[in-house]
C-alpha atoms as a PDB file:
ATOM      1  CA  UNK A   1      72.477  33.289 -27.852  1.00  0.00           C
ATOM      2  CA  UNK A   2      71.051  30.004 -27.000  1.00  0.00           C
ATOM      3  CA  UNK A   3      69.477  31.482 -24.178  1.00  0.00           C
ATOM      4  CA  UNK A   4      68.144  33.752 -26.221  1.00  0.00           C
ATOM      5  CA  UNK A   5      66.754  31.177 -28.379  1.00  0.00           C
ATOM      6  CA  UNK A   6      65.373  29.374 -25.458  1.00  0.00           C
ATOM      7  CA  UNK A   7      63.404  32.283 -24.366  1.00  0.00           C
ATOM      8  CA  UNK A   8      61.779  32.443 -27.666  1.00  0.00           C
ATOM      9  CA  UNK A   9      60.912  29.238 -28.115  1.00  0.00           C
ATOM     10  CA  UNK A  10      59.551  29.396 -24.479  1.00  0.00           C
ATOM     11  CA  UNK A  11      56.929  31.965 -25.737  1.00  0.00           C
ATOM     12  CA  UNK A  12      55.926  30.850 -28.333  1.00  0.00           C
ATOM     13  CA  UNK A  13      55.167  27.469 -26.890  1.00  0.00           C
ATOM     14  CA  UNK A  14      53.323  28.811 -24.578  1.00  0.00           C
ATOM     15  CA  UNK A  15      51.569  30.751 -27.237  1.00  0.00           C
ATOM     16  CA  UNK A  16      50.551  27.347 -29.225  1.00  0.00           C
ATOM     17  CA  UNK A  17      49.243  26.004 -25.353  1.00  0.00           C
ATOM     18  CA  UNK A  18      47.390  28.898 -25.087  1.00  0.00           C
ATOM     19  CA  UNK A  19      45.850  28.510 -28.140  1.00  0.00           C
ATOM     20  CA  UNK A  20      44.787  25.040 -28.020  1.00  0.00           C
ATOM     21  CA  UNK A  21      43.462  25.164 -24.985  1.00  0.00           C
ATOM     22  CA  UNK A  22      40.977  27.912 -25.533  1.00  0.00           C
ATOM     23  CA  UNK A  23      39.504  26.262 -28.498  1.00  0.00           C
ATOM     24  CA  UNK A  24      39.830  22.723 -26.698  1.00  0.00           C
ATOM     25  CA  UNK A  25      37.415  24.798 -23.790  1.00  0.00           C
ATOM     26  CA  UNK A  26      34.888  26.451 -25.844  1.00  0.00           C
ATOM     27  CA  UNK A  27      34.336  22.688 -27.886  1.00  0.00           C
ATOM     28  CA  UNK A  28      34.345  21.022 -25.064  1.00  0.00           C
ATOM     29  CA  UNK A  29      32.321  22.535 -22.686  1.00  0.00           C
ATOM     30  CA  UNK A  30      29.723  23.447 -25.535  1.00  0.00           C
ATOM     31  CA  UNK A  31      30.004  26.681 -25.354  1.00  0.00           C
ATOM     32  CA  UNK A  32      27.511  29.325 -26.895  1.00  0.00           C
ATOM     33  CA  UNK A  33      28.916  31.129 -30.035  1.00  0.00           C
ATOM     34  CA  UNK A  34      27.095  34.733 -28.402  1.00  0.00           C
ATOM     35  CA  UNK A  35      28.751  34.103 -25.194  1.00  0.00           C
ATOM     36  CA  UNK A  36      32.421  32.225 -26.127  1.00  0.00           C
ATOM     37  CA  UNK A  37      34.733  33.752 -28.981  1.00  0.00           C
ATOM     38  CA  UNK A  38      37.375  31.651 -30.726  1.00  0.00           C
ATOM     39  CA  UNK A  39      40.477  32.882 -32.304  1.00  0.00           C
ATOM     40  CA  UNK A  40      39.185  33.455 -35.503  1.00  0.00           C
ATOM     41  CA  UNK A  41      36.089  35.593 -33.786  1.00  0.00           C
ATOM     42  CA  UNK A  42      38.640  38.103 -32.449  1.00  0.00           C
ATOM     43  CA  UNK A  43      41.014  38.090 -35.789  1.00  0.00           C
ATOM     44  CA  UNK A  44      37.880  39.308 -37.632  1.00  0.00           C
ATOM     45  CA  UNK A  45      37.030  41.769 -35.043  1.00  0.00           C
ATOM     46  CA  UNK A  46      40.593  43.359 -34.835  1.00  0.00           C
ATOM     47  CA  UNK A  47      41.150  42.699 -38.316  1.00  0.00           C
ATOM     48  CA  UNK A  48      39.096  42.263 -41.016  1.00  0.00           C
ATOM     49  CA  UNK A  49      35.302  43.343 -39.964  1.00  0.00           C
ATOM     50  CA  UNK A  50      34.005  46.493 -41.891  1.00  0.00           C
ATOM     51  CA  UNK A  51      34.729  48.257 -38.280  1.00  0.00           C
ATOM     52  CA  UNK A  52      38.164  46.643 -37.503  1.00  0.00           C
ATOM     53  CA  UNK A  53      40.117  49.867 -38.026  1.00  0.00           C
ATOM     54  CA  UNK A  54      37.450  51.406 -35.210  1.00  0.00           C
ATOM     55  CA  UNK A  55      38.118  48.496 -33.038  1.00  0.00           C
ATOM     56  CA  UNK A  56      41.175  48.821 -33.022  1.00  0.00           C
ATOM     57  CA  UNK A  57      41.511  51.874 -32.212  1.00  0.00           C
ATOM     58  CA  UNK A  58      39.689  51.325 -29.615  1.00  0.00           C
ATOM     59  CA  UNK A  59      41.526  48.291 -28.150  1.00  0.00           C
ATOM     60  CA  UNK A  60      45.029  50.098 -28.097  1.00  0.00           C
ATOM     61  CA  UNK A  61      43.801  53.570 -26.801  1.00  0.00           C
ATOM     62  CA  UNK A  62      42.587  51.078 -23.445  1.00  0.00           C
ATOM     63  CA  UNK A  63      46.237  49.146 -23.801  1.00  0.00           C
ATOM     64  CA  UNK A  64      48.453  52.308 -23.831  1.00  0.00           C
ATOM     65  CA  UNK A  65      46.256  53.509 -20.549  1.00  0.00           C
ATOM     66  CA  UNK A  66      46.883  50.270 -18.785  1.00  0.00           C
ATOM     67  CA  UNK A  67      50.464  49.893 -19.744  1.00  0.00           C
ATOM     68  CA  UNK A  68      51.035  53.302 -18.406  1.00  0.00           C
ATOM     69  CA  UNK A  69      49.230  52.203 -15.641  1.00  0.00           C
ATOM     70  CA  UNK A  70      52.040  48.790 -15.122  1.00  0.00           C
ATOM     71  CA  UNK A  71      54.953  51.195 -15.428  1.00  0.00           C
ATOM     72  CA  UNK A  72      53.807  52.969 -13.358  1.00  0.00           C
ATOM     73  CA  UNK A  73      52.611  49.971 -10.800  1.00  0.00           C
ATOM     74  CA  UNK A  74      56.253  48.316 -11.793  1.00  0.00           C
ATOM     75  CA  UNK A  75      58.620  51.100 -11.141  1.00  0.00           C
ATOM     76  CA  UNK A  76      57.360  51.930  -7.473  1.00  0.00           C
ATOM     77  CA  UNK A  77      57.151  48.292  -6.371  1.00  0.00           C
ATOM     78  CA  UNK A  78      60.739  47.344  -7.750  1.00  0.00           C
ATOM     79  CA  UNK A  79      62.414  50.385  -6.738  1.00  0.00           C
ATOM     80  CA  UNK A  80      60.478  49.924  -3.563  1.00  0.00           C
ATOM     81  CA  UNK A  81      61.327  46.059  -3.210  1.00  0.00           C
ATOM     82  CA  UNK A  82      65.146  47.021  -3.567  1.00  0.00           C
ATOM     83  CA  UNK A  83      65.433  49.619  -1.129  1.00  0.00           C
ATOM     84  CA  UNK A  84      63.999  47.267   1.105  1.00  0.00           C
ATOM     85  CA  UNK A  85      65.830  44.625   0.471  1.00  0.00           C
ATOM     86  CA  UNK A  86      68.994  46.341   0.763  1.00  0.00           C
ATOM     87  CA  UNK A  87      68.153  47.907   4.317  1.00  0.00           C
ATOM     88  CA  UNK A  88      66.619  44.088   5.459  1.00  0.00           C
ATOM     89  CA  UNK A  89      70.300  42.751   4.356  1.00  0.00           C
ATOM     90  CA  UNK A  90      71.995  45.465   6.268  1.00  0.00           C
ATOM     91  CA  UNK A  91      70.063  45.620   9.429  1.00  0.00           C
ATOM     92  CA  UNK A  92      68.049  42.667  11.433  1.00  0.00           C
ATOM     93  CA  UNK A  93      65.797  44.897  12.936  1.00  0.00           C
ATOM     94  CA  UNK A  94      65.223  46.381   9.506  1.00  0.00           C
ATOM     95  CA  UNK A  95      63.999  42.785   8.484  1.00  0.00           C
ATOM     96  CA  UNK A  96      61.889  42.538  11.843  1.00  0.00           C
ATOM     97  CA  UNK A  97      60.217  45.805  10.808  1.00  0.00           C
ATOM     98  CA  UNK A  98      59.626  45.425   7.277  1.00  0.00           C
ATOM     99  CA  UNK A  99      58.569  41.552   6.959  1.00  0.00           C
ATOM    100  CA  UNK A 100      55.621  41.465   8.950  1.00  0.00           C
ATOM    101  CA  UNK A 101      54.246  44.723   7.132  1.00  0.00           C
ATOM    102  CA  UNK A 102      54.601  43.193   3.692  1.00  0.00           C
ATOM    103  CA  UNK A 103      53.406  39.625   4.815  1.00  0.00           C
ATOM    104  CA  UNK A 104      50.181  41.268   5.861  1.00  0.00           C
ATOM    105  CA  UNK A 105      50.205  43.473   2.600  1.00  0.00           C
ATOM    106  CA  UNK A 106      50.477  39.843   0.904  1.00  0.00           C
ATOM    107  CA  UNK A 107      47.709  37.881   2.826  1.00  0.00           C
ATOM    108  CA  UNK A 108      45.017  40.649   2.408  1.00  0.00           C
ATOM    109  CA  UNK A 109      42.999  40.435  -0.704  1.00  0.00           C
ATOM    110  CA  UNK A 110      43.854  43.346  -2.652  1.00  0.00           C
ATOM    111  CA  UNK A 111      39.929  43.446  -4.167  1.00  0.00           C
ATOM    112  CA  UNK A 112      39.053  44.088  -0.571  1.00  0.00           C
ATOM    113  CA  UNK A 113      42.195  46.799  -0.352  1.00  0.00           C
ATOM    114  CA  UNK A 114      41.507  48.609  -3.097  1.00  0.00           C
ATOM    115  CA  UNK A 115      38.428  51.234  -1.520  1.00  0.00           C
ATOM    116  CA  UNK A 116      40.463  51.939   1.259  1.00  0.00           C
ATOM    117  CA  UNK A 117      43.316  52.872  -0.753  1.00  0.00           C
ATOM    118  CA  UNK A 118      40.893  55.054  -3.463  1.00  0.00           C
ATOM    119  CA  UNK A 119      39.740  56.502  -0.330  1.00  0.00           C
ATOM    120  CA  UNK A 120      42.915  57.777   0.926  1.00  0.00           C
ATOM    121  CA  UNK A 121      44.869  58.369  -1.897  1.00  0.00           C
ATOM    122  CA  UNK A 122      41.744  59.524  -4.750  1.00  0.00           C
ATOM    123  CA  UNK A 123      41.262  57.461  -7.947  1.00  0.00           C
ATOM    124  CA  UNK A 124      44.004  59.082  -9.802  1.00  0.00           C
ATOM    125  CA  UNK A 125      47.833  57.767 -10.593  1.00  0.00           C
ATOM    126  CA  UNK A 126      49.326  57.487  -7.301  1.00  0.00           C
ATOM    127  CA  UNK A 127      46.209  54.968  -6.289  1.00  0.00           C
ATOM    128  CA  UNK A 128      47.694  52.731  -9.352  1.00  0.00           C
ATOM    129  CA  UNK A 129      51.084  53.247  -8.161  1.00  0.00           C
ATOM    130  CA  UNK A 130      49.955  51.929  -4.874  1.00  0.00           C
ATOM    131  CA  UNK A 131      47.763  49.211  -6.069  1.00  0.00           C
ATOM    132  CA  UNK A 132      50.227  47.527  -8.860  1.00  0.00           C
ATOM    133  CA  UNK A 133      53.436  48.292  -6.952  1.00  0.00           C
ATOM    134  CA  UNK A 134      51.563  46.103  -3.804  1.00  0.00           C
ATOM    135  CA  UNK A 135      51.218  43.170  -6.201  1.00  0.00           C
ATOM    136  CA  UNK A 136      54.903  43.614  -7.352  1.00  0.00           C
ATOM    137  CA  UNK A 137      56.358  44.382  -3.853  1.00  0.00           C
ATOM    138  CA  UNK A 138      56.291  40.831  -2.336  1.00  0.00           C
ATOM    139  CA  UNK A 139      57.469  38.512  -4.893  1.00  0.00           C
ATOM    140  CA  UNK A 140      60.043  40.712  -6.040  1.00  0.00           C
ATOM    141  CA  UNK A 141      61.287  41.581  -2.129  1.00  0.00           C
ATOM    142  CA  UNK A 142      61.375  38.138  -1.508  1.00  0.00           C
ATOM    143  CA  UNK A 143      63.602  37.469  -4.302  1.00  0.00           C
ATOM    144  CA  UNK A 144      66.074  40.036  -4.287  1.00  0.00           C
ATOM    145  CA  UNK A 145      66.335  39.312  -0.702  1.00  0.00           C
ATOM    146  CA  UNK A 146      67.158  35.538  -1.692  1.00  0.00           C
ATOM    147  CA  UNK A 147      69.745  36.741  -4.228  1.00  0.00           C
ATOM    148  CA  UNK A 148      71.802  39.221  -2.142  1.00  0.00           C
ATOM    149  CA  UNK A 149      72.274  36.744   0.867  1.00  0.00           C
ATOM    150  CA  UNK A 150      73.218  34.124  -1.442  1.00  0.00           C
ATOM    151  CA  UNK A 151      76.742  35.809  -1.933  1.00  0.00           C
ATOM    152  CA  UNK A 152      79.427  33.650  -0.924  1.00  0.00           C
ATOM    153  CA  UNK A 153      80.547  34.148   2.869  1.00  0.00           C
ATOM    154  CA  UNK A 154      84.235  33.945   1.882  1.00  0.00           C
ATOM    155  CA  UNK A 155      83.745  37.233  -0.871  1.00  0.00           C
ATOM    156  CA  UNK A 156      82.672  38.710   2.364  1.00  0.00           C
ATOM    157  CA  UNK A 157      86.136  37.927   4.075  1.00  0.00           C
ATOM    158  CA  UNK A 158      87.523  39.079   1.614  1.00  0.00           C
ATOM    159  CA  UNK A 159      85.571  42.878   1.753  1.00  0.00           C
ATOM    160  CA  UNK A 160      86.559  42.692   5.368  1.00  0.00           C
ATOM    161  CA  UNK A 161      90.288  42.442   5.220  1.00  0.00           C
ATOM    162  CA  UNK A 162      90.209  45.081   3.401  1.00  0.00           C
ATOM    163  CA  UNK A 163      88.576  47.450   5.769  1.00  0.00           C
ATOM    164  CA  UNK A 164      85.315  47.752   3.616  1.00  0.00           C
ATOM    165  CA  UNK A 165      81.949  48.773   5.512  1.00  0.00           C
ATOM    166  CA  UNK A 166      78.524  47.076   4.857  1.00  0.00           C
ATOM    167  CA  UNK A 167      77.535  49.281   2.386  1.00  0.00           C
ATOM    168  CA  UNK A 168      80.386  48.686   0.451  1.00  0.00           C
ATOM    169  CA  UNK A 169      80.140  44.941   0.988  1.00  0.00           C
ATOM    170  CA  UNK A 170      76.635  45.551  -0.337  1.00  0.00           C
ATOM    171  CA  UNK A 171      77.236  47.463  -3.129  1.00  0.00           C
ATOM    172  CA  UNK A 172      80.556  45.523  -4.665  1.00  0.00           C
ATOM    173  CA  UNK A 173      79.916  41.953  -3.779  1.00  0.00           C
ATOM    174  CA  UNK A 174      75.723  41.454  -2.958  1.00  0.00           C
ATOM    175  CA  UNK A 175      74.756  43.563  -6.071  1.00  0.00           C
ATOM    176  CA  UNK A 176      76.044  42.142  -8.400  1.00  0.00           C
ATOM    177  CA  UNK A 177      76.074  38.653  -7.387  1.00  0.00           C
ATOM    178  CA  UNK A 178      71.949  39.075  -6.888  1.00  0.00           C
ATOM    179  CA  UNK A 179      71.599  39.846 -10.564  1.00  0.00           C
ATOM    180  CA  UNK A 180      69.923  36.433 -11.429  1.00  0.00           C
ATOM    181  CA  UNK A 181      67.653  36.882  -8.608  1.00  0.00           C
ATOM    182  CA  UNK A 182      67.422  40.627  -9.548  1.00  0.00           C
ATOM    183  CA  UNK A 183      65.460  39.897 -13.195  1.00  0.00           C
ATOM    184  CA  UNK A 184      63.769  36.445 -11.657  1.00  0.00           C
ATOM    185  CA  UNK A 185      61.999  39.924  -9.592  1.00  0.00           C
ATOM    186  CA  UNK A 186      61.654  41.403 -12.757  1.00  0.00           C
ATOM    187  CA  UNK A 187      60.089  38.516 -14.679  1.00  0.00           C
ATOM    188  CA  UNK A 188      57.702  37.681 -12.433  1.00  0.00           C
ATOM    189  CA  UNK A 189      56.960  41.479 -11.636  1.00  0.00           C
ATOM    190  CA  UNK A 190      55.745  42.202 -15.193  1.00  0.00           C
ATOM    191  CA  UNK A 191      52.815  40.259 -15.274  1.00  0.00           C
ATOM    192  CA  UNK A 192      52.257  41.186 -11.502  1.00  0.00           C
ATOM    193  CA  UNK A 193      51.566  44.984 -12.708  1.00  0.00           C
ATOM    194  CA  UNK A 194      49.405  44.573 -15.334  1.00  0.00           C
ATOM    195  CA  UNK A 195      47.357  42.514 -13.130  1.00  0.00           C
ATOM    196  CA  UNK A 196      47.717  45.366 -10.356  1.00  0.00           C
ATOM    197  CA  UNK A 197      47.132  47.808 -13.022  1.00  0.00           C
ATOM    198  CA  UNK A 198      44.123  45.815 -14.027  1.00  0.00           C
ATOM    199  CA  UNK A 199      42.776  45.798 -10.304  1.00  0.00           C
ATOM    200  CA  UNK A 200      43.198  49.521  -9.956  1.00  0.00           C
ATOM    201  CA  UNK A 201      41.492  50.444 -13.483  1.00  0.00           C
ATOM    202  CA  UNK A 202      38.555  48.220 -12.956  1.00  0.00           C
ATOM    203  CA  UNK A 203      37.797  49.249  -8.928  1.00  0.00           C
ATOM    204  CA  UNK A 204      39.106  52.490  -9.155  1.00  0.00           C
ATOM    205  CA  UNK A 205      39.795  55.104 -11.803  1.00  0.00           C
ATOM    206  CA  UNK A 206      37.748  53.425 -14.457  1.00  0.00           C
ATOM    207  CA  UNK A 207      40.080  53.405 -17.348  1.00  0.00           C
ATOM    208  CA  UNK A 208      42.181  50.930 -18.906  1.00  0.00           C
ATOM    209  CA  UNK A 209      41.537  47.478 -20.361  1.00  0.00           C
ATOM    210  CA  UNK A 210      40.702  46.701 -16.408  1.00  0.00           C
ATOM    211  CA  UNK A 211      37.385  48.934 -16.769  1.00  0.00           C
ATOM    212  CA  UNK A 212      36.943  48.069 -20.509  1.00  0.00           C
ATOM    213  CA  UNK A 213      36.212  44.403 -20.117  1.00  0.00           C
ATOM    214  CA  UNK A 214      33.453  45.532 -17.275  1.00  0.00           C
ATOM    215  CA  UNK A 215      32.078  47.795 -19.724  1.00  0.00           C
ATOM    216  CA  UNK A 216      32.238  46.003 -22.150  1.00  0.00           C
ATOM    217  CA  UNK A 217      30.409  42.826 -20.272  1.00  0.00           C
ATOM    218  CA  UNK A 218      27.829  44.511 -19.363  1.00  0.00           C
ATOM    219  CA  UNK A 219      26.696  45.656 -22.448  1.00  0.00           C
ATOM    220  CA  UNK A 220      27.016  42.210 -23.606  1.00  0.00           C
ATOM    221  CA  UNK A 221      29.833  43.496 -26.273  1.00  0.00           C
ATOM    222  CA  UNK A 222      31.069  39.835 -25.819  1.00  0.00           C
ATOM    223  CA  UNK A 223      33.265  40.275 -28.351  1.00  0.00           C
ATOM    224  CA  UNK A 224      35.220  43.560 -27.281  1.00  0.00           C
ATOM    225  CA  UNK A 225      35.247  41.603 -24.189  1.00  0.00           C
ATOM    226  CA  UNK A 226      37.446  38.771 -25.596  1.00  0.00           C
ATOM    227  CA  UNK A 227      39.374  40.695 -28.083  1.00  0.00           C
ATOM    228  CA  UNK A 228      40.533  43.071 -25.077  1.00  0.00           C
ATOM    229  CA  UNK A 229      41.575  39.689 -22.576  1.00  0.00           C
ATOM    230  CA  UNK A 230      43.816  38.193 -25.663  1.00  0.00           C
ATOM    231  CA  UNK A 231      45.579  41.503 -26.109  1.00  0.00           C
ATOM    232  CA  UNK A 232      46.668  42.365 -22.988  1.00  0.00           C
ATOM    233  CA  UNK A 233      47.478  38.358 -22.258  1.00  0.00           C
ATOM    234  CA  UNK A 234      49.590  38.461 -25.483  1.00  0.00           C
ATOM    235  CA  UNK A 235      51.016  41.713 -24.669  1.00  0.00           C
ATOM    236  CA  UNK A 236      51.877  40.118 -20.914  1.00  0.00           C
ATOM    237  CA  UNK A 237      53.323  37.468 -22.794  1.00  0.00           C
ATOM    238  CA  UNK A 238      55.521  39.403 -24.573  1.00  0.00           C
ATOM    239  CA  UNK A 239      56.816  41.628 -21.834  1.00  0.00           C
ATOM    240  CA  UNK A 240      57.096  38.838 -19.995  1.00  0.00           C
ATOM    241  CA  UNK A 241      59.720  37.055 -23.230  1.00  0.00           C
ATOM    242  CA  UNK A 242      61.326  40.376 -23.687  1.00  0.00           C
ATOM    243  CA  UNK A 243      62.036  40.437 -19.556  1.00  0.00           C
ATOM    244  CA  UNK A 244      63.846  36.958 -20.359  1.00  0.00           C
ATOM    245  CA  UNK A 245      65.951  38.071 -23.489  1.00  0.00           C
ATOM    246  CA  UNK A 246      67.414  41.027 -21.504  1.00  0.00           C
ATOM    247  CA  UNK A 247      68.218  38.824 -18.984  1.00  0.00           C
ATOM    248  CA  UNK A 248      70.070  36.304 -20.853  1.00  0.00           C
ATOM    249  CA  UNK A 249      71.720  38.773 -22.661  1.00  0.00           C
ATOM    250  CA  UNK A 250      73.032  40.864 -19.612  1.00  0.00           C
ATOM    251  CA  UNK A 251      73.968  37.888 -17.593  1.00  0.00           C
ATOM    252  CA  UNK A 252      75.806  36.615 -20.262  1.00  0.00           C
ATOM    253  CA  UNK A 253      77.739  40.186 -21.360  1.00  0.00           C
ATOM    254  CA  UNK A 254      78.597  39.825 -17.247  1.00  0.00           C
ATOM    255  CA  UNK A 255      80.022  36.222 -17.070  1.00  0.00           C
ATOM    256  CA  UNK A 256      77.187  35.074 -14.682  1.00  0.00           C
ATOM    257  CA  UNK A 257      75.147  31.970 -15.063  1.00  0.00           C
ATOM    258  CA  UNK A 258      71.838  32.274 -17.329  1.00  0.00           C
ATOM    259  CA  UNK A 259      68.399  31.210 -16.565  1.00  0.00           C
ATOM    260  CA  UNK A 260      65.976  29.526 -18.386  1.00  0.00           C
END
């Protein structure tokens, strides 16, 4: 429970950070009313304007498309970064193989990606699988790959006295001893597909919050433009809490040390 608490505290910490620092911004760099919205600008437009109702509308119909969208994105790139990191733990050459292919995935701007990809696959859901499930690959590979080799070499002794192969080394003692590292993937992943999702709506199928805030900037709805970046940042933030909670409260139902 008090990791629990800790989580929630985390958030909403960061919450009160975010907060002051976008007002701290727009008074300190003078910025124009028209052009910079405070908190209280996007309250009234979501909430208490003649039109809120109609904004608001609006505003969720774009967040349920791009959270599809970071399912969507999430899903392939952690079942993708687990399969992987399974067969690198298993096999060296697997690791030789399927390294260098995600490093260069990694160091290539995804903006400059993302045409080639529309090309080949369309602009339709398996582009934002591709697109968001890129930007969650990495990370979350890396990690799980930390967290299964971390097991202790004696646990392995013990799997081969008693005549167990690699996959059952892999499955009894490497699983579960990579959960930690397991929902670090996770945590980090969440954010990592909205922004993918993001990516793919605004250069690609032109839906979502992603091609909202383009939209919406270019006909100078500066507004809509703000309202739409808080709600899918305190939406990210939430996921992001919620990611946490489910951690502490699995690794704690399991006996195995909590994060922060």
């Amino acid at each position: 429970m008090t990791g629990v608490l800790r989580a929630l505290g985390g958030a909403a910490l960061t919450l009160g950070i975010v907060l002051v620092v976008w007002v701290a911004f727009l008074e300190l760099l003078d910025v124009s009313p028209y052009v910079g919205k405070g908190p209280l600008d996007v309250w009234a437009y979501l909430f208490t304007e003649d039109d809120a109702a109609e904004n608001r509308a609006q505003v969720l119909d774009l967040l349920g498309t791009t959270l599809a969208d970071a399912a969507l994105g999430f899903v392939a790139g952690m079942v993708a970064a687990v399969a992987l990191a399974c067969a690198i733990v298993v096999s060296r050459s697997a690791q030789s193989t399927i390294m260098p292919v995600a490093m260069l995935l990694r160091s290539v701007p995804l903006i400059a990606m993302t045409p080639v990809i529309s090309m080949v696959f369309g602009r339709g859901t398996v582009t934002v699988a591709v697109i968001a499930g890129i930007v969650v690959l990495f990370p979350a590979l890396v990690t799980i790959v930390f967290g299964l080799r971390s097991t202790s070499p004696q646990l392995h002794d013990v799997v081969a006295v008693y005549g167990g192969s690699t996959s059952a080394r892999l499955r009894t003692v490497d699983m579960p001893s990579a959960l930690p590292s397991f929902f670090a993937a996770v945590r980090i992943s969440v954010p990592g597909a909205i922004t993918g999702a993001l990516i793919a709506e605004w250069l690609a199928t032109g839906q979502g919050i992603g091609y909202g805030v383009v939209s919406a900037l270019g006909r100078a709805q500066n507004t809509t433009v703000w309202a739409l970046v808080v709600v899918i940042t305190l939406v990210s933030l939430a996921l992001y809490t919620v990611a946490q909670v489910l951690e502490q409260l699995v690794l704690a139902r399991m006996g195995g040390p909590s994060r922060g």
